[in-house]
C-alpha atoms as a PDB file:
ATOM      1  CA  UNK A   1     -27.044 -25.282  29.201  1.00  0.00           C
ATOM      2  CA  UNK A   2     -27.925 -24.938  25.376  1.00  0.00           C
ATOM      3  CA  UNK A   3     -26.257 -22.053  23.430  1.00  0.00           C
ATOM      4  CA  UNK A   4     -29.113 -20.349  21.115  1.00  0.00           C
ATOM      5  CA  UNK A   5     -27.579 -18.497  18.206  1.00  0.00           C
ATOM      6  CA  UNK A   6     -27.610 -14.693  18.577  1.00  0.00           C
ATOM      7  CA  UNK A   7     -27.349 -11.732  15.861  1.00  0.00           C
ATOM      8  CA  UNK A   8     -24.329  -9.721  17.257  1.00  0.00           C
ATOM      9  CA  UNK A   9     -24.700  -6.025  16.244  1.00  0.00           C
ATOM     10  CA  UNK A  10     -20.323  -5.114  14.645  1.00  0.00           C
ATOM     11  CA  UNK A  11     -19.344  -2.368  16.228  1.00  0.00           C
ATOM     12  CA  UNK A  12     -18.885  -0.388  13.368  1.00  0.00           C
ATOM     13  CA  UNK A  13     -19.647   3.099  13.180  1.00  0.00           C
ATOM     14  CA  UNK A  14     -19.399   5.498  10.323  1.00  0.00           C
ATOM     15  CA  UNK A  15     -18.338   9.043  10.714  1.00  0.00           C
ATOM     16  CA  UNK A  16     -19.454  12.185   8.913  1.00  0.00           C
ATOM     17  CA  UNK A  17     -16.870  12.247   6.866  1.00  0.00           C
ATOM     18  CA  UNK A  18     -17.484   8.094   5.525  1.00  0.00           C
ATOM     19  CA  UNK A  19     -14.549   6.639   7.866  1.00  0.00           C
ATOM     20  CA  UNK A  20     -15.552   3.289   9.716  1.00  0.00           C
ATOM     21  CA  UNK A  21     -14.739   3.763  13.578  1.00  0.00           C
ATOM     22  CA  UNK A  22     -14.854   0.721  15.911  1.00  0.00           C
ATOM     23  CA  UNK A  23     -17.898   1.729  18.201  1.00  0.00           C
ATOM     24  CA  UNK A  24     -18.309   4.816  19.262  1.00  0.00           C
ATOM     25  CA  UNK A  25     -14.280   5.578  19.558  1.00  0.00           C
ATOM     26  CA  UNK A  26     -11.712   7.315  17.243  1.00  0.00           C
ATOM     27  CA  UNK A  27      -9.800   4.318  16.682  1.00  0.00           C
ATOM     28  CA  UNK A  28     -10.566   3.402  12.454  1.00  0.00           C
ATOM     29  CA  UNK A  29     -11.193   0.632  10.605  1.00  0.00           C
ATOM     30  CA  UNK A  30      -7.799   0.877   8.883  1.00  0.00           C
ATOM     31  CA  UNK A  31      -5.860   1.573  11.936  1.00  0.00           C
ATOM     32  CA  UNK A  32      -7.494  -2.015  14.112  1.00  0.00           C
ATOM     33  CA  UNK A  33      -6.464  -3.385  10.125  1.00  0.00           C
ATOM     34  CA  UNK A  34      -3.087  -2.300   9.888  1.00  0.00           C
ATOM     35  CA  UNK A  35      -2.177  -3.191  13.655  1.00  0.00           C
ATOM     36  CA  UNK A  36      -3.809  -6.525  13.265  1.00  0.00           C
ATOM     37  CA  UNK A  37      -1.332  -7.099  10.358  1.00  0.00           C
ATOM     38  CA  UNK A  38       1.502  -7.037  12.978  1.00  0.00           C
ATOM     39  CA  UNK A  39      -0.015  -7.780  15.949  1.00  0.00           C
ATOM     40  CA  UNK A  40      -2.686  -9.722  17.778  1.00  0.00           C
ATOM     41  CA  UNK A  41      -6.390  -7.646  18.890  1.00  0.00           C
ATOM     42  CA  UNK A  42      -4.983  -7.383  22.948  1.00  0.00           C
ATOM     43  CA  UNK A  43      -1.874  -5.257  21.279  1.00  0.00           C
ATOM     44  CA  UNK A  44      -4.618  -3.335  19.423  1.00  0.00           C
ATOM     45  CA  UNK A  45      -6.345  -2.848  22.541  1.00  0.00           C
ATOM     46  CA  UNK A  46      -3.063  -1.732  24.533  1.00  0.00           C
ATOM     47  CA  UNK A  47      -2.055   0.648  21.879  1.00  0.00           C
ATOM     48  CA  UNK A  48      -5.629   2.238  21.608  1.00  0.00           C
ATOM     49  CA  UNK A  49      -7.414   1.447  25.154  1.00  0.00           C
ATOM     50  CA  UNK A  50     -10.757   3.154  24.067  1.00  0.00           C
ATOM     51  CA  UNK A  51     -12.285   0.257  22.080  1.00  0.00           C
ATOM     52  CA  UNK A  52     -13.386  -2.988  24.182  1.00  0.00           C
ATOM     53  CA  UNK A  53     -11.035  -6.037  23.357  1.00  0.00           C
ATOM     54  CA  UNK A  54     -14.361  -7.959  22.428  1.00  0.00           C
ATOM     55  CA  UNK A  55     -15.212  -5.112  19.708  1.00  0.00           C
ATOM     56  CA  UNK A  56     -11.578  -5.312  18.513  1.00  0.00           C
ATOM     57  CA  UNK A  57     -12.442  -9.370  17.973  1.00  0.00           C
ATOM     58  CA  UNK A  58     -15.995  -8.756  16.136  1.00  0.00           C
ATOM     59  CA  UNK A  59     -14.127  -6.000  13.918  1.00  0.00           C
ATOM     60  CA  UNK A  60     -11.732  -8.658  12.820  1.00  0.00           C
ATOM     61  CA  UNK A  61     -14.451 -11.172  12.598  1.00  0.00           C
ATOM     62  CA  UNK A  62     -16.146  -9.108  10.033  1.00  0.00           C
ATOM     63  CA  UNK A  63     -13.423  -8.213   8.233  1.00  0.00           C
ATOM     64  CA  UNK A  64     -12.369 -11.592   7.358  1.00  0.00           C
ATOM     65  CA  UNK A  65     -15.965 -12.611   6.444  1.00  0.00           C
ATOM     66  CA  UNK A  66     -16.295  -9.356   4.421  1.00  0.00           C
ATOM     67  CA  UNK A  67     -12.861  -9.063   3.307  1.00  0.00           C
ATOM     68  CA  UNK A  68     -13.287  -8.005  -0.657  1.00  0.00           C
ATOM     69  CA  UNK A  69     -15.766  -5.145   0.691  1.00  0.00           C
ATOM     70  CA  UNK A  70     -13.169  -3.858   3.016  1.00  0.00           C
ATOM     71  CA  UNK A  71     -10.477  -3.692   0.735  1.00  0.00           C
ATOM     72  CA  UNK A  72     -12.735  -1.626  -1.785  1.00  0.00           C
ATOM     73  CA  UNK A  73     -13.358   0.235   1.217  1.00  0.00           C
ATOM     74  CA  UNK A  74     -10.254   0.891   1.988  1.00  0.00           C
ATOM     75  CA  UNK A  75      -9.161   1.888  -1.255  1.00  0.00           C
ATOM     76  CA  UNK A  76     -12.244   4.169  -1.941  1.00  0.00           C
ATOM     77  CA  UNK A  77     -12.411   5.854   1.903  1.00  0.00           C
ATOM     78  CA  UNK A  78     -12.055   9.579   2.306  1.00  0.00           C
ATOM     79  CA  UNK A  79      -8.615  10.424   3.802  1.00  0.00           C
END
């Protein structure tokens, strides 16, 4: 079997009010951040069972490809 590369769609969603959600749940950006600070993505998924663990893993993915846009995000997001 050969592996072809794939574009993988991040489940990232934004909300009306600007906050990134992981897919379609209310579980943010921030909190999947914060928890992943402590913790590894299958306590993330334990503490918020909505998200899929594999969503949990391409949130982190991005973030630490796109970390200096996160942290802007972060700091500029509406509360």
């Amino acid at each position: 079997m050969v592996l072809a590369p794939t574009t993988e769609v991040i489940p990232l969603t934004v909300d009306a009010h600007g906050v990134l959600r992981v897919g379609n749940t209310r579980v943010t950006l921030d909190t999947v951040l914060a928890v992943l600070a402590d913790a590894a993505a299958e306590k993330i998924v334990r503490q918020y069972p909505s998200p899929h663990l594999a969503d949990v893993y391409s949130v982190i993915g991005y973030y630490l490809r796109h970390t200096a846009e996160i942290d802007m995000y972060l700091q500029q997001r509406p509360i």
